[in-house]
N, C-alpha and C. Protein backbone atom coordinates (compact mmCIF):
# COMPACT_ATOMS: atom_id res chain seq x y z
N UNK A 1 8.25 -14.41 -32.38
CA UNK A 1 8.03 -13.57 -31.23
C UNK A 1 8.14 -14.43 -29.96
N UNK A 2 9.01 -13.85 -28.72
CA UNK A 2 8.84 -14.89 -27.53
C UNK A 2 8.02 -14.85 -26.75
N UNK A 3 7.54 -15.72 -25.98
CA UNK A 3 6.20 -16.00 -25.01
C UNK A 3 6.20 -14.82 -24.42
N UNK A 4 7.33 -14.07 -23.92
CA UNK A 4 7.72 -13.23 -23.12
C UNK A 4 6.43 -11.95 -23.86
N UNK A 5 7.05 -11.49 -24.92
CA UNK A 5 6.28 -10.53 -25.62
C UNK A 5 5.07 -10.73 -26.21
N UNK A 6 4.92 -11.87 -26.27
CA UNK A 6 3.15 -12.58 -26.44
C UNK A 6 2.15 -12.01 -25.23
N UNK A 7 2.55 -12.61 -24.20
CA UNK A 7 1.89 -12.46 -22.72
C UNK A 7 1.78 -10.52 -22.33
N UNK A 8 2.84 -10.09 -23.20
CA UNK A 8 3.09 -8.92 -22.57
C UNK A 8 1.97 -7.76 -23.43
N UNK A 9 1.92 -8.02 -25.00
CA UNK A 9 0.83 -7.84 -26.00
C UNK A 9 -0.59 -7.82 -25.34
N UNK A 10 -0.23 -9.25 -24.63
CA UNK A 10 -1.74 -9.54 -24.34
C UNK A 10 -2.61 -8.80 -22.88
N UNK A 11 -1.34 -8.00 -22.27
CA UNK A 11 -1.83 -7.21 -21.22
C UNK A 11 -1.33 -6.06 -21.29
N UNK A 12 -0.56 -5.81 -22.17
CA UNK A 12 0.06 -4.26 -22.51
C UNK A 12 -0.94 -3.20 -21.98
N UNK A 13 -1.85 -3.07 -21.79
CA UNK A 13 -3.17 -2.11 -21.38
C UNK A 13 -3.22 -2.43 -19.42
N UNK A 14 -2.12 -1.91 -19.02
CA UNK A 14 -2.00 -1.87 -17.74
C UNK A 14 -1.77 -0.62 -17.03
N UNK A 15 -2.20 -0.51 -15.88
CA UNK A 15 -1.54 0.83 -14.73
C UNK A 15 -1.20 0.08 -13.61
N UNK A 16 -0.30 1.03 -13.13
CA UNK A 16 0.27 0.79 -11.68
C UNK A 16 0.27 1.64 -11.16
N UNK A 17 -0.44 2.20 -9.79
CA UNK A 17 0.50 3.40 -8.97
C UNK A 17 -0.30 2.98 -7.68
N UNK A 18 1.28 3.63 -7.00
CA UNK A 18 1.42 3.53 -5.67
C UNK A 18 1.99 4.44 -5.06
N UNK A 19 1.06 4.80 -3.94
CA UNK A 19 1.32 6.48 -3.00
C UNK A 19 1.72 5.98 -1.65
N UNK A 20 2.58 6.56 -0.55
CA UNK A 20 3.20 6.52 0.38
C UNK A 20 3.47 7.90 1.26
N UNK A 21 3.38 8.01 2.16
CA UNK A 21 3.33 9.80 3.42
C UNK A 21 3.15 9.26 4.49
N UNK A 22 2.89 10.38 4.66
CA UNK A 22 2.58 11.23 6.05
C UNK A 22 2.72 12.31 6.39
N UNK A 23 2.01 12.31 7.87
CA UNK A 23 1.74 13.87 8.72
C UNK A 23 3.35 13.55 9.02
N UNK A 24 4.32 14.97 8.61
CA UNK A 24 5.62 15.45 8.42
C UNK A 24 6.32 14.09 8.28
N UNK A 25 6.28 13.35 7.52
CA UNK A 25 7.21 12.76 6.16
C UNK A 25 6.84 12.95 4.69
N UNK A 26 7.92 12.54 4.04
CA UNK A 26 8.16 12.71 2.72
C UNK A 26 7.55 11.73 2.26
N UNK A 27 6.38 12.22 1.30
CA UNK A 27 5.55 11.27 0.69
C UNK A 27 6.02 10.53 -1.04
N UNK A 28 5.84 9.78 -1.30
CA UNK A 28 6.33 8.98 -2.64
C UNK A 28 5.49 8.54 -3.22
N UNK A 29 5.33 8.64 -4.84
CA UNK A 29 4.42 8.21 -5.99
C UNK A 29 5.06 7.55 -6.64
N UNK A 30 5.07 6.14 -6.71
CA UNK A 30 5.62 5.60 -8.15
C UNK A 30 4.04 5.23 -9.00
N UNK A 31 4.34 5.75 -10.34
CA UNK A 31 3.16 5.03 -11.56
C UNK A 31 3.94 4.53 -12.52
N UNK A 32 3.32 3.57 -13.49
CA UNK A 32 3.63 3.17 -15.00
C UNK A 32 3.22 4.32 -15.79
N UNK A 33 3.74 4.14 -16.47
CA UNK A 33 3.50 5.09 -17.74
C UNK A 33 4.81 4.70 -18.89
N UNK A 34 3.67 3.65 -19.52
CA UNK A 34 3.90 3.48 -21.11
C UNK A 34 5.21 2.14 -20.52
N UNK A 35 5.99 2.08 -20.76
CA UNK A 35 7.49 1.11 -20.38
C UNK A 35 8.01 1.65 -19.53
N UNK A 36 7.63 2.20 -18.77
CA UNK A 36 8.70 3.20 -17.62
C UNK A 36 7.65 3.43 -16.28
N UNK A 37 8.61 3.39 -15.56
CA UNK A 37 8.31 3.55 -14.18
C UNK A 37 8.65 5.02 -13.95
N UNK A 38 7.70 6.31 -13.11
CA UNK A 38 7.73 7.11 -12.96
C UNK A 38 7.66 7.58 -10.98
N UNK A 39 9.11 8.07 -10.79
CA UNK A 39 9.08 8.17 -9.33
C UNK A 39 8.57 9.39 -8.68
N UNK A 40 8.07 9.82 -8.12
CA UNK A 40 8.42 11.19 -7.42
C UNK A 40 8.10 11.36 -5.94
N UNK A 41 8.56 12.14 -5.57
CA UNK A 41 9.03 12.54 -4.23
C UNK A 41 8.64 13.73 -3.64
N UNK A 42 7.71 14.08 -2.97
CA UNK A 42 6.99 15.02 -2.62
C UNK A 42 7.76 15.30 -1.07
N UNK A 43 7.81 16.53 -0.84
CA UNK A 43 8.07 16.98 0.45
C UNK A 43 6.93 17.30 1.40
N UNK A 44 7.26 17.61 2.69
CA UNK A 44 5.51 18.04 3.76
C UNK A 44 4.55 18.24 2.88
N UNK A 45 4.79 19.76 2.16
CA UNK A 45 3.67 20.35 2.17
C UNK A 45 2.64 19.45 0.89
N UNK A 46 3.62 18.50 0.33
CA UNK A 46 3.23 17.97 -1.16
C UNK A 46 3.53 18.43 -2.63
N UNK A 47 4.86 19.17 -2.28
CA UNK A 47 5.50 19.93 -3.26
C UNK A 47 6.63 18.79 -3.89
N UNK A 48 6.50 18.57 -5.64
CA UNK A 48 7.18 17.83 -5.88
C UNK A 48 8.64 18.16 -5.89
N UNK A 49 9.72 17.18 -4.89
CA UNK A 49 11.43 17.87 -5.11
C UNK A 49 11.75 17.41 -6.00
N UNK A 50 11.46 15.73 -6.60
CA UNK A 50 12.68 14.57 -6.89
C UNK A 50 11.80 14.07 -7.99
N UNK A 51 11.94 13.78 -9.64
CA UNK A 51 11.38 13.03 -10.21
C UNK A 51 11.63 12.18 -11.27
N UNK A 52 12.04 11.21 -11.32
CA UNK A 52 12.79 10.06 -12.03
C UNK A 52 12.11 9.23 -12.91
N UNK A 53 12.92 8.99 -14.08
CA UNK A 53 12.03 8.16 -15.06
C UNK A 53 12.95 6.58 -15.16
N UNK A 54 12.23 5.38 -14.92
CA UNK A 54 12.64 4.70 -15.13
C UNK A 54 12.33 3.52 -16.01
N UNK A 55 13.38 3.12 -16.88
CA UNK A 55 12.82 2.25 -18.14
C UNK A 55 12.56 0.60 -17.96
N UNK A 56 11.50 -0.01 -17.97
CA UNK A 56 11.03 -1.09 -17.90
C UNK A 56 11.04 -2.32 -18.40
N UNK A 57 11.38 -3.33 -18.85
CA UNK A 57 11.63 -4.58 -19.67
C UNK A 57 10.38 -5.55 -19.64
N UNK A 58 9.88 -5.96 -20.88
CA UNK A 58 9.08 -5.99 -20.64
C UNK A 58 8.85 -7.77 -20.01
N UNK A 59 9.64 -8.32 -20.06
CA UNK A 59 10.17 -9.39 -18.71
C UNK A 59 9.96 -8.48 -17.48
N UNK A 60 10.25 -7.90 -16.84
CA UNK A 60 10.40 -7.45 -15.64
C UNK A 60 9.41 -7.05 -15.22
N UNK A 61 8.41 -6.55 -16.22
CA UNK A 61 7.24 -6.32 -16.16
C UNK A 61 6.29 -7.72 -15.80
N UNK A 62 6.37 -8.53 -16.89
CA UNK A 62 5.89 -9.67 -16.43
C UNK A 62 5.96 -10.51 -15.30
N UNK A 63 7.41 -10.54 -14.90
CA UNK A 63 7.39 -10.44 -12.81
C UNK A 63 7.02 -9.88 -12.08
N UNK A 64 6.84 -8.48 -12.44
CA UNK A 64 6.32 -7.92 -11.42
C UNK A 64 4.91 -8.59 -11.74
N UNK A 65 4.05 -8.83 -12.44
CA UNK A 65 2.55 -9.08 -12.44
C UNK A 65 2.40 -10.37 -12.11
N UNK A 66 3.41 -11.19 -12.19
CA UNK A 66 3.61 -12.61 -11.28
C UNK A 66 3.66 -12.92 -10.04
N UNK A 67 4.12 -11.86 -9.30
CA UNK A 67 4.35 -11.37 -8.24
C UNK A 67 3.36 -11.04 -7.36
N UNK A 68 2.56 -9.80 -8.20
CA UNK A 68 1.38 -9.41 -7.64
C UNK A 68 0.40 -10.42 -7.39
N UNK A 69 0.24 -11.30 -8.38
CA UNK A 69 -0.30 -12.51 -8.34
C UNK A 69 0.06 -13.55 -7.54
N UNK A 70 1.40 -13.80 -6.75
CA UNK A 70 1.90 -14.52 -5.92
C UNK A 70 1.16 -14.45 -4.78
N UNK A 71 0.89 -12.18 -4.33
CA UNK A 71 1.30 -12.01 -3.03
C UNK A 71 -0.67 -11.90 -2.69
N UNK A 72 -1.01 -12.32 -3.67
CA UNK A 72 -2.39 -12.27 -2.98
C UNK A 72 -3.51 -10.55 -3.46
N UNK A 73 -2.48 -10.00 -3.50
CA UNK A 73 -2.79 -8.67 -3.91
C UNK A 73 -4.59 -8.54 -4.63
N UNK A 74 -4.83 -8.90 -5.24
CA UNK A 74 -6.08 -8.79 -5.49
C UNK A 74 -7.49 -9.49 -4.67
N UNK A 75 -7.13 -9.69 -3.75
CA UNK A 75 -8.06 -10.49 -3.01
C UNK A 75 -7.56 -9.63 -1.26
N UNK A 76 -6.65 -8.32 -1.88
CA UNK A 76 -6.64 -7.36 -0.08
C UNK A 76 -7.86 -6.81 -0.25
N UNK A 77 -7.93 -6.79 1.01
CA UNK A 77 -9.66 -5.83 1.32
C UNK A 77 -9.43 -4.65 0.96
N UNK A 78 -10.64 -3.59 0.69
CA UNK A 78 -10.66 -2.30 0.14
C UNK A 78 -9.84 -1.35 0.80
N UNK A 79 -10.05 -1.31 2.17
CA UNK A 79 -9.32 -0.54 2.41
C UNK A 79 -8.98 -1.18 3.87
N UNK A 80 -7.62 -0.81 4.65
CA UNK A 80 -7.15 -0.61 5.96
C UNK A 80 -7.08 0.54 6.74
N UNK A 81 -7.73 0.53 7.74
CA UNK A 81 -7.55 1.91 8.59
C UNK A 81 -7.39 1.00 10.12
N UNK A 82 -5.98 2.06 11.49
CA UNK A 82 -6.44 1.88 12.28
C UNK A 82 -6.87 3.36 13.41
N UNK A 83 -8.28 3.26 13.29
CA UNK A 83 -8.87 4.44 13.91
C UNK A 83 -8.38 5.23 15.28
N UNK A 84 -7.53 4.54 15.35
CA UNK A 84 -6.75 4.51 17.25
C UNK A 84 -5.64 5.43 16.67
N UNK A 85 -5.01 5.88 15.64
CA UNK A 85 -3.92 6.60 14.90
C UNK A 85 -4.37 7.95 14.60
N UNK A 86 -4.02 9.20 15.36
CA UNK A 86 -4.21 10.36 14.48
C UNK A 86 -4.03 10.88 13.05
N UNK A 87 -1.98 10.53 13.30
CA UNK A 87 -1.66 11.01 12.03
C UNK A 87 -0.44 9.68 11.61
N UNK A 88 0.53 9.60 11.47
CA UNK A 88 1.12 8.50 10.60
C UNK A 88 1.62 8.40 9.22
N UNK A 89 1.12 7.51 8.93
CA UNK A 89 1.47 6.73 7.55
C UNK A 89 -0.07 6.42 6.93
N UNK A 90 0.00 7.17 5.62
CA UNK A 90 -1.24 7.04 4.60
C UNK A 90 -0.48 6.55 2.82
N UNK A 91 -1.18 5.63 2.50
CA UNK A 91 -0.75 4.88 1.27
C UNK A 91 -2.34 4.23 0.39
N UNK A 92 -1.84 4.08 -0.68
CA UNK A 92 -2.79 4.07 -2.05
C UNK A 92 -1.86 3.06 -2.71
N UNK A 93 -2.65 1.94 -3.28
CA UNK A 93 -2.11 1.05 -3.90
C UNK A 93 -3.52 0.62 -5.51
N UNK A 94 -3.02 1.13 -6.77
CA UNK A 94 -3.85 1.13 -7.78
C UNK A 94 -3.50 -0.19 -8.76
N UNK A 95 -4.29 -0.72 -9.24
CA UNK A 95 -3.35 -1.85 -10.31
C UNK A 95 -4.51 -2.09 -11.09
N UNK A 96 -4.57 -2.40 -12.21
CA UNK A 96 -5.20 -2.40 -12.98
C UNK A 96 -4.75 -2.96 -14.42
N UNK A 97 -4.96 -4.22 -14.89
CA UNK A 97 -4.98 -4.98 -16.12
C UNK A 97 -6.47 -5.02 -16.63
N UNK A 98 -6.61 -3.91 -17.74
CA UNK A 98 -7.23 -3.52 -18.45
C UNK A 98 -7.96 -4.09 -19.06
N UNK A 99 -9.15 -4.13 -18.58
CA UNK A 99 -10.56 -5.36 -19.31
C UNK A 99 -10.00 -6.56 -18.54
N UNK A 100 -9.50 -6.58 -17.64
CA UNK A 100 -9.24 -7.89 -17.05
C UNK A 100 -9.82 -7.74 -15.09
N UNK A 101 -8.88 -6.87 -14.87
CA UNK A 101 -8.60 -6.86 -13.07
C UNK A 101 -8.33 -5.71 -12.52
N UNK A 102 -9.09 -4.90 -11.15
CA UNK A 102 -8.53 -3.67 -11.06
C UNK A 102 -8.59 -3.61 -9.58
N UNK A 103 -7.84 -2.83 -9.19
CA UNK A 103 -8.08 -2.83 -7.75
C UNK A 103 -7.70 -1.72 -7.27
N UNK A 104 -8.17 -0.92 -6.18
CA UNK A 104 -7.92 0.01 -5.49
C UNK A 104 -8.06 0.08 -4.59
N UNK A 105 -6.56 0.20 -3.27
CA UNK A 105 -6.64 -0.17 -2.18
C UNK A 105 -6.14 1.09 -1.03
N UNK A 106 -6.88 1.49 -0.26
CA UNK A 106 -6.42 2.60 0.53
C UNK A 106 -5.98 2.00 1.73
N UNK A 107 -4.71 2.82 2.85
CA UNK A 107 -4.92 2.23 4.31
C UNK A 107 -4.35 3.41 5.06
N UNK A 108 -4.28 3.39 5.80
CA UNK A 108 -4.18 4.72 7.18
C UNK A 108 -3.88 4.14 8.40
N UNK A 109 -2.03 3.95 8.49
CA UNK A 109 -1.39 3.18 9.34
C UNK A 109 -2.26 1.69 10.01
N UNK A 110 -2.40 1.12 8.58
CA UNK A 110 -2.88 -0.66 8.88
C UNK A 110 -2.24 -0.81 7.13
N UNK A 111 -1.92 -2.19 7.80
CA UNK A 111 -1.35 -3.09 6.00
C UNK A 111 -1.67 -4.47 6.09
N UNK A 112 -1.98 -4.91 4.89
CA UNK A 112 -2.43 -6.05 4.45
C UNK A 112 -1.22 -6.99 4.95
N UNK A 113 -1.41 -8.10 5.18
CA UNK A 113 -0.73 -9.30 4.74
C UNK A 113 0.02 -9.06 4.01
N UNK A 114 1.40 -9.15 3.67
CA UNK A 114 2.58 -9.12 2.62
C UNK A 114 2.56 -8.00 2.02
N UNK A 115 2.36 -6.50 2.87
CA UNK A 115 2.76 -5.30 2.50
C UNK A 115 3.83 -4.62 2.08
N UNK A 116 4.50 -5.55 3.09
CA UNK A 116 6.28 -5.42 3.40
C UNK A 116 6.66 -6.11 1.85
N UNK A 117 6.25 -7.39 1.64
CA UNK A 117 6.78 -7.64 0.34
C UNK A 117 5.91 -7.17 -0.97
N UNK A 118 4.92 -6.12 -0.99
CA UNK A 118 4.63 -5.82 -1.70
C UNK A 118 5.80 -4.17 -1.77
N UNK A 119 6.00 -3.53 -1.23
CA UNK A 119 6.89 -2.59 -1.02
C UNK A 119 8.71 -3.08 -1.59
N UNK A 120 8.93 -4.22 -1.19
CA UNK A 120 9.84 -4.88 -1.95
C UNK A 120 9.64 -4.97 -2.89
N UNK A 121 8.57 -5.74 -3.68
CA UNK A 121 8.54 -5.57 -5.01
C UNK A 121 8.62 -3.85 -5.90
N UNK A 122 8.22 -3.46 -5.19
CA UNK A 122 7.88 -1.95 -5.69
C UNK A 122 8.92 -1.39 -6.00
N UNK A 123 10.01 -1.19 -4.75
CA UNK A 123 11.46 -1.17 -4.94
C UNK A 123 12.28 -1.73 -6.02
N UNK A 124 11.84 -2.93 -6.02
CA UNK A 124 12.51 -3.84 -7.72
C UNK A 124 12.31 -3.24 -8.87
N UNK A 125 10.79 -3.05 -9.13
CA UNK A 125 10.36 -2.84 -10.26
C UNK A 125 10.86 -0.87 -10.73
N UNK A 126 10.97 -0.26 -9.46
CA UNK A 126 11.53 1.32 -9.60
C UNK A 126 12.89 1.44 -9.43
N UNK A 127 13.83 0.13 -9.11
CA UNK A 127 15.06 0.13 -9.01
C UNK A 127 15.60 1.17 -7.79
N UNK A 128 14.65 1.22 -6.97
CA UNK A 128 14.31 2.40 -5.89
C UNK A 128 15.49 2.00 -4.66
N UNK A 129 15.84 0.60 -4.52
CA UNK A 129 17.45 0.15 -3.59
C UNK A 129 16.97 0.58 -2.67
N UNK A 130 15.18 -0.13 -1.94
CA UNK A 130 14.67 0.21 -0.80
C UNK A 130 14.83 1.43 0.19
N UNK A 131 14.54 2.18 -0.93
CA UNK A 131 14.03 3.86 -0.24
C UNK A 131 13.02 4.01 -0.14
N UNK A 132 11.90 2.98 -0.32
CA UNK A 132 10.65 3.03 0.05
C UNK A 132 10.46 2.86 1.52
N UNK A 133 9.94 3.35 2.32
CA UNK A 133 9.79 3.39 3.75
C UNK A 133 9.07 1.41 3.79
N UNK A 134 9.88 0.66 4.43
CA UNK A 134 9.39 -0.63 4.78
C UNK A 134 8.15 -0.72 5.90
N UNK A 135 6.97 -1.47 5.96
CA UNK A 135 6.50 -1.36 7.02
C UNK A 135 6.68 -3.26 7.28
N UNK A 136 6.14 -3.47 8.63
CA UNK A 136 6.01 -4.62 9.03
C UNK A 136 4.41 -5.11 8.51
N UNK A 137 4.27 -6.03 8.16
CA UNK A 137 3.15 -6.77 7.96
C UNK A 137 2.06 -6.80 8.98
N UNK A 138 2.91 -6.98 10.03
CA UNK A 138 1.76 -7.19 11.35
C UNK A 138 1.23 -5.82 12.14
């Protein structure tokens, strides 16, 4: 068996999801589920249009959780808000290695440190060819 699928055994008991909107934009859900990445695409009102299944490796998987681990991700504060914003941009970021690490992160037009490349990654791992709305870090 390769290290690859050793490591992957040994955390196979994972979730991912990540939410993206706004007041009149098109909001986006990607989750895991099982080896596959699951997209969808909600319009205003939160009506699903668009929903895509995408299949996972379980290398690719293991980058992405290398990654997460690169970008600091478990050590963002609970949540970001900036109170000066009516309406905007609202996002949910879930992760969770099972009996290990979990995190749940809300923000309301404010982003962590390396949001932008956490959104890149996101794109990678959904094969999404940055249709995820980019924000700036700062």
């Amino acid at each position: 068996m390769t290290d690859v699928a050793n490591i992957m055994r040994k955390i196979k008991k994972f979730e991912f999801s990540f939410e993206i909107g706004g007041f009149r934009l098109e909001s986006c859900k990607i989750y895991s589920q099982d080896r596959f990445v699951i997209i969808q695409k909600m319009d205003v009102p939160g009506l699903i249009t668009d929903t895509n299944r995408v299949e996972v490796s379980d290398l690719d998987w293991q980058t992405f959780w290398n990654k997460i681990d690169l970008l600091g991700v478990w050590d963002w504060e609970k949540e970001y808000f900036d109170q000066d914003v009516m309406d905007g941009v609202q996002w949910e970021l879930m992760i969770d290695k099972k009996g290990r690490q979990r995190r749940r992160i809300f923000g309301s037009n404010k982003f962590p440190k390396n949001f932008e490349a956490l959104t890149n990654l996101i794109n990678e791992i959904s094969k999404m060819n940055d249709e995820i709305l980019i924000f700036s870090d700062e």
